[in-house]
Protein backbone atom coordinates (compact mmCIF):
# COMPACT_ATOMS: atom_id res chain seq x y z
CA UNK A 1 166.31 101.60 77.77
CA UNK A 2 167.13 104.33 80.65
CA UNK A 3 170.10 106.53 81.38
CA UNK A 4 172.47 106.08 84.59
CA UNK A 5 174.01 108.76 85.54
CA UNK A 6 177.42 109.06 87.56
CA UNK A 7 179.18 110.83 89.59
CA UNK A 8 182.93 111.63 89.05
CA UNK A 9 183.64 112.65 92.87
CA UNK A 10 183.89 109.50 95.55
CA UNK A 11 181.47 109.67 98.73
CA UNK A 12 182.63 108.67 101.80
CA UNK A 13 180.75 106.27 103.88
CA UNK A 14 179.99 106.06 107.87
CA UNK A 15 182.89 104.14 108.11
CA UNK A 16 185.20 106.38 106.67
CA UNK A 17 185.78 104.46 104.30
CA UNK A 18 185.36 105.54 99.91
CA UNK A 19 183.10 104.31 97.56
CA UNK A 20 184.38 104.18 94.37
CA UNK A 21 182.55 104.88 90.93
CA UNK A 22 179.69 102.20 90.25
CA UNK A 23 181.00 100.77 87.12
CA UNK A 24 177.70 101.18 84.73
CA UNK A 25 177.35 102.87 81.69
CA UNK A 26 174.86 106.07 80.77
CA UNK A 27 172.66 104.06 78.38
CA UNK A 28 171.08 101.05 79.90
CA UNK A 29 168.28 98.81 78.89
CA UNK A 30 165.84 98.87 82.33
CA UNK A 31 165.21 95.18 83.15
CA UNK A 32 169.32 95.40 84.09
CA UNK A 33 171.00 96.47 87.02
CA UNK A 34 174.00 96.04 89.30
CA UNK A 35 177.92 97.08 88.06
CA UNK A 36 179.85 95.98 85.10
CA UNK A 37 182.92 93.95 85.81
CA UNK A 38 186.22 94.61 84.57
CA UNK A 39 188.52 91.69 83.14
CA UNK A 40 191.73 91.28 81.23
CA UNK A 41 190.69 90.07 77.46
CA UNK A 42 193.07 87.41 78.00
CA UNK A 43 190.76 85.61 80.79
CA UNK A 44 187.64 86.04 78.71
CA UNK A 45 188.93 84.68 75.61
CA UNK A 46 191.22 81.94 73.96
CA UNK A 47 193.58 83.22 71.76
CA UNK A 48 194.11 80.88 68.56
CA UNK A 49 196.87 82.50 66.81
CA UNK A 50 199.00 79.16 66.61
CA UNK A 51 197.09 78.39 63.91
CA UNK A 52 197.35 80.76 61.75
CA UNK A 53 199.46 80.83 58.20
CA UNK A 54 200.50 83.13 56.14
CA UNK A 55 200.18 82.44 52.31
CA UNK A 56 202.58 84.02 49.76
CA UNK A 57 200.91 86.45 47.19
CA UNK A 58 202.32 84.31 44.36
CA UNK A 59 201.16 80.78 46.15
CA UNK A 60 197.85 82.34 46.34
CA UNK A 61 197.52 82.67 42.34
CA UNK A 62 197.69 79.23 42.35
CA UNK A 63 195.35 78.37 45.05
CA UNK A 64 192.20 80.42 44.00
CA UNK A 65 189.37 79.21 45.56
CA UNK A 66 185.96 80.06 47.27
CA UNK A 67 187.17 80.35 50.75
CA UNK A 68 188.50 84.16 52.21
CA UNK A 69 191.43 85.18 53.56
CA UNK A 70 191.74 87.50 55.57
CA UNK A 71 194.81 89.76 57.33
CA UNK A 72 194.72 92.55 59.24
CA UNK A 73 191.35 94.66 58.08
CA UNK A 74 189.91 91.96 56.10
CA UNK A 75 189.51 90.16 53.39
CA UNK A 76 193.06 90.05 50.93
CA UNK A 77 192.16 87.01 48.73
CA UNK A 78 189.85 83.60 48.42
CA UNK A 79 192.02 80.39 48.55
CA UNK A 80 190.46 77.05 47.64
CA UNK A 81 191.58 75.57 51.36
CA UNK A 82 190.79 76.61 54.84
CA UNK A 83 192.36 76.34 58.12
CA UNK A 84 189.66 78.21 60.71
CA UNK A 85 186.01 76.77 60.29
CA UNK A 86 184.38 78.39 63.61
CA UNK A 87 182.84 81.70 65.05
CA UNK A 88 185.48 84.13 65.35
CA UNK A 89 186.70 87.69 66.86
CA UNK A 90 189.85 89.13 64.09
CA UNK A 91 192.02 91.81 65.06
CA UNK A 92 194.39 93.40 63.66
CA UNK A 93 198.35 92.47 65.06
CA UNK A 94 199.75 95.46 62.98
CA UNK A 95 199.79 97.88 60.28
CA UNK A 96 198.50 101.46 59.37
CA UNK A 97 195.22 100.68 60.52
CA UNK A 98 195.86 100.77 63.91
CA UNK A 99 196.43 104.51 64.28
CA UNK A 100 194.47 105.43 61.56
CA UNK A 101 191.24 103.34 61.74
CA UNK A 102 190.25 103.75 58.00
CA UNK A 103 188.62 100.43 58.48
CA UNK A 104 187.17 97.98 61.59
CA UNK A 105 190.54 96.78 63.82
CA UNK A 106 188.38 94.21 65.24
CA UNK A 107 185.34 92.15 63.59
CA UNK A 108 183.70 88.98 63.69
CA UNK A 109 183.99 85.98 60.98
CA UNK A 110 182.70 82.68 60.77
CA UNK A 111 182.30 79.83 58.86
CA UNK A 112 185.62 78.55 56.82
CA UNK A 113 187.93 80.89 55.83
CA UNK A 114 191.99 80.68 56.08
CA UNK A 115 193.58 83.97 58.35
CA UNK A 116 197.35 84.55 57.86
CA UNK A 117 199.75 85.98 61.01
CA UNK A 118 198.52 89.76 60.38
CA UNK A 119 195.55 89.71 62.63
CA UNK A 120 194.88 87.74 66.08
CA UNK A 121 192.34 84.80 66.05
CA UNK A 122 189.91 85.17 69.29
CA UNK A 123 187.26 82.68 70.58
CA UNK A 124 185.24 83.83 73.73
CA UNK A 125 185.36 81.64 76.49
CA UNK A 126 181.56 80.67 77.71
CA UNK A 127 179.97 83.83 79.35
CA UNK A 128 181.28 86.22 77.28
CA UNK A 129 179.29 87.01 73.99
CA UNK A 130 181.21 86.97 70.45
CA UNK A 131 179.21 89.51 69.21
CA UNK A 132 179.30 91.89 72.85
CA UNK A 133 182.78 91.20 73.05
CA UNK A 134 183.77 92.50 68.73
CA UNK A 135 181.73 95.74 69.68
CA UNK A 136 183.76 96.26 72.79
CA UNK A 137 187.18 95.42 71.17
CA UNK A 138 186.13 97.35 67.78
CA UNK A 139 185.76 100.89 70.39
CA UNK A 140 188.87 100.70 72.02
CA UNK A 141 191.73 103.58 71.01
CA UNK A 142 194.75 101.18 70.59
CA UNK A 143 197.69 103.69 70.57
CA UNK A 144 198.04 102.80 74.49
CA UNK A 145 198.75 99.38 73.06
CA UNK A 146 200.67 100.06 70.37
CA UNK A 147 204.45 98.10 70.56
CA UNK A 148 205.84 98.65 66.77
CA UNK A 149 208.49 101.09 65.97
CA UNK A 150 208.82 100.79 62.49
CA UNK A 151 205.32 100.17 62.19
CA UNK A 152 201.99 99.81 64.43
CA UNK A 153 202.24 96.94 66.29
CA UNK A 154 199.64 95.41 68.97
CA UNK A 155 201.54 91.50 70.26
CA UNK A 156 199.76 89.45 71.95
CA UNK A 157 201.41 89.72 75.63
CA UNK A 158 200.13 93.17 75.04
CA UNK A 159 196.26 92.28 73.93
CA UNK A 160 195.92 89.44 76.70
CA UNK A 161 196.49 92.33 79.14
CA UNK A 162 193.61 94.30 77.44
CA UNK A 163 190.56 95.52 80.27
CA UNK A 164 187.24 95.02 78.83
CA UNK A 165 184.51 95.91 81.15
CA UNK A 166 181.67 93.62 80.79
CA UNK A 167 177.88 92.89 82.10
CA UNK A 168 176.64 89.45 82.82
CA UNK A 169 175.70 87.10 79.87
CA UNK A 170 172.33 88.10 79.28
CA UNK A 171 172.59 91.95 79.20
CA UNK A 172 175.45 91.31 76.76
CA UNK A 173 173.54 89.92 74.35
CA UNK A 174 170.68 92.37 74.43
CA UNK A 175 173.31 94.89 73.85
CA UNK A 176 174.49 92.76 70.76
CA UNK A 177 171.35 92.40 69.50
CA UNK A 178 170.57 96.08 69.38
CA UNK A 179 173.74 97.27 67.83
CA UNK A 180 173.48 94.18 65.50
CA UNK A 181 170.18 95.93 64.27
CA UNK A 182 171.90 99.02 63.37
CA UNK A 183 174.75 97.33 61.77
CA UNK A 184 171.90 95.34 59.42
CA UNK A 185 170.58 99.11 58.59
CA UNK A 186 173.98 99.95 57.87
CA UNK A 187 174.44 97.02 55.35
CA UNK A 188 171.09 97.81 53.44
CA UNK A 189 172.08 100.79 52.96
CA UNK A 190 175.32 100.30 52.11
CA UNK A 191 173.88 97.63 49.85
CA UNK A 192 171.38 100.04 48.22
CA UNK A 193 174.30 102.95 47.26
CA UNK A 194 176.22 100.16 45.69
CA UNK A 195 173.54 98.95 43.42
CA UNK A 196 172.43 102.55 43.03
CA UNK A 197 176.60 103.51 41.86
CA UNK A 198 176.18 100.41 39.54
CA UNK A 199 173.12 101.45 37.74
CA UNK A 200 174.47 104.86 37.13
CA UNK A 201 177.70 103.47 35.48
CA UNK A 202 175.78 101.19 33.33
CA UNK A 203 173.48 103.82 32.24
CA UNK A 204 176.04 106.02 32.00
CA UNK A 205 178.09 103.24 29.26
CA UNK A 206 174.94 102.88 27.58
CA UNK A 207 174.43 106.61 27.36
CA UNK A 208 177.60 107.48 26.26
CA UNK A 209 178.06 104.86 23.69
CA UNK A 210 174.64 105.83 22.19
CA UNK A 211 172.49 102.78 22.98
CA UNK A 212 170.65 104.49 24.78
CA UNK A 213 168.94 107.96 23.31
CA UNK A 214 166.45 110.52 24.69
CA UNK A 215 163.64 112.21 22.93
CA UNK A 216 163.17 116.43 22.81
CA UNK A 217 160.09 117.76 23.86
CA UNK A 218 157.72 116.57 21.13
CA UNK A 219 158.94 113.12 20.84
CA UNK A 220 161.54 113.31 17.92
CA UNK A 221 164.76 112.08 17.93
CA UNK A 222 167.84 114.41 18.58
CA UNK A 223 170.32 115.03 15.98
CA UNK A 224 173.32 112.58 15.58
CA UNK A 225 176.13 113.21 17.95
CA UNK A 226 179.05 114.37 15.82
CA UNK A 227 182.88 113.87 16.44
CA UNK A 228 183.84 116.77 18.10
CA UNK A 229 187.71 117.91 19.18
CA UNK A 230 187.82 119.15 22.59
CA UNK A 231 189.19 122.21 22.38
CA UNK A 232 186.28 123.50 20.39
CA UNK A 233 184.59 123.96 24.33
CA UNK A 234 187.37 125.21 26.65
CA UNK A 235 188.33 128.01 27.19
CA UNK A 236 192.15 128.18 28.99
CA UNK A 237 192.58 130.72 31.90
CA UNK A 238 195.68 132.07 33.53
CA UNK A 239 194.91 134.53 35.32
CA UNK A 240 198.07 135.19 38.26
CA UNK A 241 197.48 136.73 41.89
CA UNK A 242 199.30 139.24 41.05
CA UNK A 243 197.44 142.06 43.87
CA UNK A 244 197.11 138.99 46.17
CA UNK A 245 193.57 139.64 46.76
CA UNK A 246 192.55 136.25 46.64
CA UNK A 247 194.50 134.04 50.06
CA UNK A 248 192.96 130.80 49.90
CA UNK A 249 195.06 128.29 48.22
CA UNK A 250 193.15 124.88 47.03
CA UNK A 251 194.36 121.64 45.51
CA UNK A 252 192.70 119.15 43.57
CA UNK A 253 191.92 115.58 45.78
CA UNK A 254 190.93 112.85 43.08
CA UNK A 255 188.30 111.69 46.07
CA UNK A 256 187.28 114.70 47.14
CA UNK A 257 187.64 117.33 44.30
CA UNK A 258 188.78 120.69 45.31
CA UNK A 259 189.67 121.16 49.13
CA UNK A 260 191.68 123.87 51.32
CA UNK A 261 195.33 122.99 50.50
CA UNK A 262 195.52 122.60 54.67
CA UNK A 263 193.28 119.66 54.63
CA UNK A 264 195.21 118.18 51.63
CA UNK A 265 198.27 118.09 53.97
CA UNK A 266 196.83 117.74 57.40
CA UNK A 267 197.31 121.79 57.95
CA UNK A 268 200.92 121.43 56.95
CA UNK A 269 201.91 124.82 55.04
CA UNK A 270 203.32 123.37 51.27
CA UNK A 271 202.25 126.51 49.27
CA UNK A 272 205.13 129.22 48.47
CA UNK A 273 205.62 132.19 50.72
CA UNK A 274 205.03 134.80 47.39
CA UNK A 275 201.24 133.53 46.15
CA UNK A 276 201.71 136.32 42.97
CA UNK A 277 201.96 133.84 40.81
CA UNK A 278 199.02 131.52 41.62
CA UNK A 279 196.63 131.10 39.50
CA UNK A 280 192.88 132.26 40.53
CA UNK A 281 190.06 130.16 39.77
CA UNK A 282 186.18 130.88 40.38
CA UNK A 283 183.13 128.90 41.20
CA UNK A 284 183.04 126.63 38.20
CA UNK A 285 186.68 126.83 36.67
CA UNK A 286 187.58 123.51 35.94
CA UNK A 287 191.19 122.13 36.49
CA UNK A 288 193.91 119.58 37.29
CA UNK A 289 197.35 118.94 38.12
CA UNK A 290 199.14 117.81 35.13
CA UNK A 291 201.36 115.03 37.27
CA UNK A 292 198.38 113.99 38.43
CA UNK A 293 195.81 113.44 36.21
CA UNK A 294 196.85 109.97 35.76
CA UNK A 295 195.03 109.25 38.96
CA UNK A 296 191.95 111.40 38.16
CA UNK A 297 192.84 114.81 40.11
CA UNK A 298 190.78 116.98 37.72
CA UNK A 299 187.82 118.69 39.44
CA UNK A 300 185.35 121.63 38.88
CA UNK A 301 185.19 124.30 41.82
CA UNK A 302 181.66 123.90 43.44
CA UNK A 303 182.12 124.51 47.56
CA UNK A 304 183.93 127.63 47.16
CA UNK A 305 183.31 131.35 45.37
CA UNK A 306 187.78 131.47 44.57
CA UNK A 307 190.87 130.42 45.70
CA UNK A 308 193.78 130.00 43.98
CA UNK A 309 195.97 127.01 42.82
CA UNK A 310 199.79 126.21 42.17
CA UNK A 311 201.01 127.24 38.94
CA UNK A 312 201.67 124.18 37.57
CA UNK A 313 197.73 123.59 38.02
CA UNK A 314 195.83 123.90 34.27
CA UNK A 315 192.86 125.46 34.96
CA UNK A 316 189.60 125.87 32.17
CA UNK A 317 186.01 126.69 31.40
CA UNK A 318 183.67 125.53 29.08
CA UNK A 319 181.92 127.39 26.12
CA UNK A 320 178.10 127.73 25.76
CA UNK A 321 177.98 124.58 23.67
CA UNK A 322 179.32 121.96 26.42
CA UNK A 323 176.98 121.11 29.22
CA UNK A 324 179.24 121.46 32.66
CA UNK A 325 177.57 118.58 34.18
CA UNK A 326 177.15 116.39 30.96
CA UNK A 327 181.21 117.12 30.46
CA UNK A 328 181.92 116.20 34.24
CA UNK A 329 180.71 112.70 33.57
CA UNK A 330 182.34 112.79 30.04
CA UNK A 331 185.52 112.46 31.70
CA UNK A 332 184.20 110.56 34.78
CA UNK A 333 183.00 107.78 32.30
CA UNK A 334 186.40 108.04 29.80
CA UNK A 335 188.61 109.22 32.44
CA UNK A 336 191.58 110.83 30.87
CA UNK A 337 194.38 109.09 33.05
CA UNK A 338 193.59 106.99 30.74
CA UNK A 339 193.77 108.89 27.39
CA UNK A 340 197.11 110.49 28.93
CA UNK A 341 199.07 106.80 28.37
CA UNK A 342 199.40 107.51 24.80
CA UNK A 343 198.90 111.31 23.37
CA UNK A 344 198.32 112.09 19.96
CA UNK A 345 201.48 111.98 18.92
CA UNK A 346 201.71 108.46 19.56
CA UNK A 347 204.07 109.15 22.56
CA UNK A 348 203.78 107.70 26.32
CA UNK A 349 203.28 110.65 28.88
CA UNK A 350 202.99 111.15 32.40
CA UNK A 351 201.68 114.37 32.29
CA UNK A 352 198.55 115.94 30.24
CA UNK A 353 199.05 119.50 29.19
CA UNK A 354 196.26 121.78 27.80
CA UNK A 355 196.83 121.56 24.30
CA UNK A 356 197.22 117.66 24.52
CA UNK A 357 193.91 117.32 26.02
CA UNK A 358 192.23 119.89 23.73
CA UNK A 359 193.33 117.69 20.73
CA UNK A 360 191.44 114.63 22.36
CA UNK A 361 188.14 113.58 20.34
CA UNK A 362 185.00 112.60 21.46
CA UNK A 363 181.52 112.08 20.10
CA UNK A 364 179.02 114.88 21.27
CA UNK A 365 174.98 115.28 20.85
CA UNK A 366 173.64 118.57 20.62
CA UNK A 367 173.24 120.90 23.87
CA UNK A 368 169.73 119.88 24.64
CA UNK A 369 170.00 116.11 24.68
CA UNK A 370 173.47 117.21 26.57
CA UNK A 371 171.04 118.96 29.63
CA UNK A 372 168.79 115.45 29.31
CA UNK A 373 171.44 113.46 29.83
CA UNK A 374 172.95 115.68 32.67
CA UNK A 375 169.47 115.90 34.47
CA UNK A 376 169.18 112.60 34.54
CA UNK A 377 172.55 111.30 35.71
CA UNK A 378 172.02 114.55 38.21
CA UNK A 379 169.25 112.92 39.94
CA UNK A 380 170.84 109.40 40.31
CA UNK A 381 173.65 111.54 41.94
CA UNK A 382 171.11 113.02 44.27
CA UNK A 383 170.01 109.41 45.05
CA UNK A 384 173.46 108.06 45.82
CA UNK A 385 174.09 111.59 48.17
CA UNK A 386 170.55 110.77 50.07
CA UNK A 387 171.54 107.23 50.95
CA UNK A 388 175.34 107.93 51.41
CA UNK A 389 174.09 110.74 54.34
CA UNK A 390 171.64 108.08 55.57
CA UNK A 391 174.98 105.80 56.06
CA UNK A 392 177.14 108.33 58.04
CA UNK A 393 173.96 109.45 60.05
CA UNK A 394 173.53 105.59 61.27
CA UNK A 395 177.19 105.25 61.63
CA UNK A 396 177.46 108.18 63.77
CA UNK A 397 174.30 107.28 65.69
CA UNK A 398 175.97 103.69 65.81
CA UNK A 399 179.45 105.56 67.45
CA UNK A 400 177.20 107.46 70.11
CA UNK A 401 175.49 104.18 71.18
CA UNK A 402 178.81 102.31 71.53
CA UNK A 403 179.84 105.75 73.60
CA UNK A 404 177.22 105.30 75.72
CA UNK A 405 176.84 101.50 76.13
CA UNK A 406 179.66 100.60 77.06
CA UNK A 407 182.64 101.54 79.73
């Protein structure tokens, strides 16, 4: 593979007449030369979209079957019919997804599968490569395209109108090939974090249920885990910003744990003007936000020395005799929005408050087999973080190739 480079300014000829820009990309495999050539996706390509059928939610329940169906990003369901039994290009007609890309716009399916009205149906015509053609379509920044008002919108006047600037046949499919490579590394890997997740939260069900037990140091068992209440290892903390010598407000993300409160809100200001009475929590601090613990946005503070959090936040540490990691998975494994449906009163709530979740029970082993346990489950974690940067680094590798391969 060699690099082409280009100029942006036009030469002028004998004649007087300009040259324009040769139309080739920077990354180029060397047995090809000669310009790319620019066409509207609708001359390249049969659109099939006439075909399509959408399949109520509740029909579907009754129709469960080994065949997918697909919308806009993907798979939605399996149905026990199918209406599409070919090689095809899907993307997406509308929806969220085509501003904010969260997942691929357009991707390749084949065999039989049924496709509802959500997502255009697109067979090459002969000389243009399926897979060439998904890569090309996948890179393209659709907001140019976009017709919805209400929501994202791409119809198919629009689409047929599409340029995709292509190379002949052959060079096409080398260019597939390669980029199918990386998106086979990309699987694998993906492949080997899932499995890797998986183990963990077996072990982790085995662990915590006490079918499966570690030995100390010379081989004996631990002592039996006793019933323990909660609040017999935190320790509640309040203290206010009352100086304001702490300015960095945080919130809790249940994905991402504690973040700046401007990338929970996309740099939109939400905090109060007067930050006195925010409460200040250090590297460590555990805490949550009551309203929200029923979707798991409890978190300790690891990427950052202090900030401070909203005063409706409970925030806690632990005592000597609960390990920090062994209690993180504790509540990872048990999760408490699920402990918060009913409290110990008996009552349904939609909020957990500090004494509610000190009163919670649970069985604990002693602090050493606690720091075995957390070791362990610590270096699974460290396996799952290796392979999960191995993903991103061939995904961004992937995005600089598709930068560079194509026009």
């Amino acid at each position: 593979m060699s690099t082409t480079t280009t100029h942006n300014d036009n030469k002028t000829s004998l004649r007087g007449t300009k040259q324009t820009q040769p139309l080739v990309p920077v990354l180029r495999f060397k047995e090809f030369d000669g310009d790319w050539n620019e066409k509207k996706l609708g001359d390249i390509s049969n659109f099939l979209d006439g075909r399509r059928k959408p399949i109520k939610s509740s029909d579907r329940t009754k129709m469960k079957g080994e065949y997918p169906y697909y919308g806009a990003s993907g798979i939605i369901d399996y149905v026990n019919k199918y209406i599409f039994d070919e090689e095809l290009i899907l993307l997406g007609e509308d929806g969220e997804n085509i501003v904010s890309r969260n997942s691929p716009l357009a991707f390749r399916v084949s065999g039989k599968c049924w496709i509802n009205n959500h997502a255009h149906v697109i067979v090459p015509k002969e000389g243009s490569d399926i897979d060439f053609m998904a890569h090309n379509l996948e890179r393209i920044n659709y907001l140019i395209y976009n017709t919805g008002t209400a929501q994202p919108k791409l119809n198919q006047e629009v689409c047929r109108k599409i340029p995709l600037i292509t190379p002949t046949l052959p060079e096409q499919q080398k260019i597939a090939s390669f980029l199918s490579a990386v998106d086979e590394k990309i699987q694998q890997l993906t492949a080997k974090k899932n499995l890797l997740e998986q183990y963990k939260k077996g072990v982790m069900q085995k662990l915590f249920s006490g079918k499966i037990r570690f030995k100390d140091e010379n081989g004996n068992d631990f002592p039996d885990w006793e019933e323990k209440r909660l609040g017999e290892y935190l320790i509640h903390k309040s203290t206010k910003n009352k100086d304001l010598q702490v300015p960095l407000v945080l919130s809790v993300s249940n994905k991402k744990g504690f973040i700046s409160q401007n990338e929970q809100f996309d740099g939109y200001e939400v905090a109060s003007k007067d930050l006195s009475n925010y409460k200040i929590v250090y590297r460590d601090d555990i805490a949550y936000n009551p309203s929200r613990i029923n979707v798991g946005s409890i978190a300790r503070l690891i990427n950052f020395k202090q900030g401070i959090v909203s005063p409706m936040y409970v925030v806690f540490s632990l005592k000597n005799g609960l390990d920090i990691i062994f209690f993180e998975n504790l509540y990872s494994i048990h999760r408490f929005k699920h402990l918060i449906k009913v409290g110990c009163s008996g009552s349904v709530r939609d909020s957990l408050n500090f004494d509610d979740l000190c009163d919670f029970t649970f069985n604990i082993p002693s602090i050493k087999e606690q720091q075995k346990i957390a070791t362990y489950l610590s270096s699974l974690d460290t396996k799952i973080e290796t392979v999960n940067k191995r993903i991103t680094q061939t995904q961004t590798f992937k995005k600089g190739l598709l930068q560079q391969m194509f026009i």
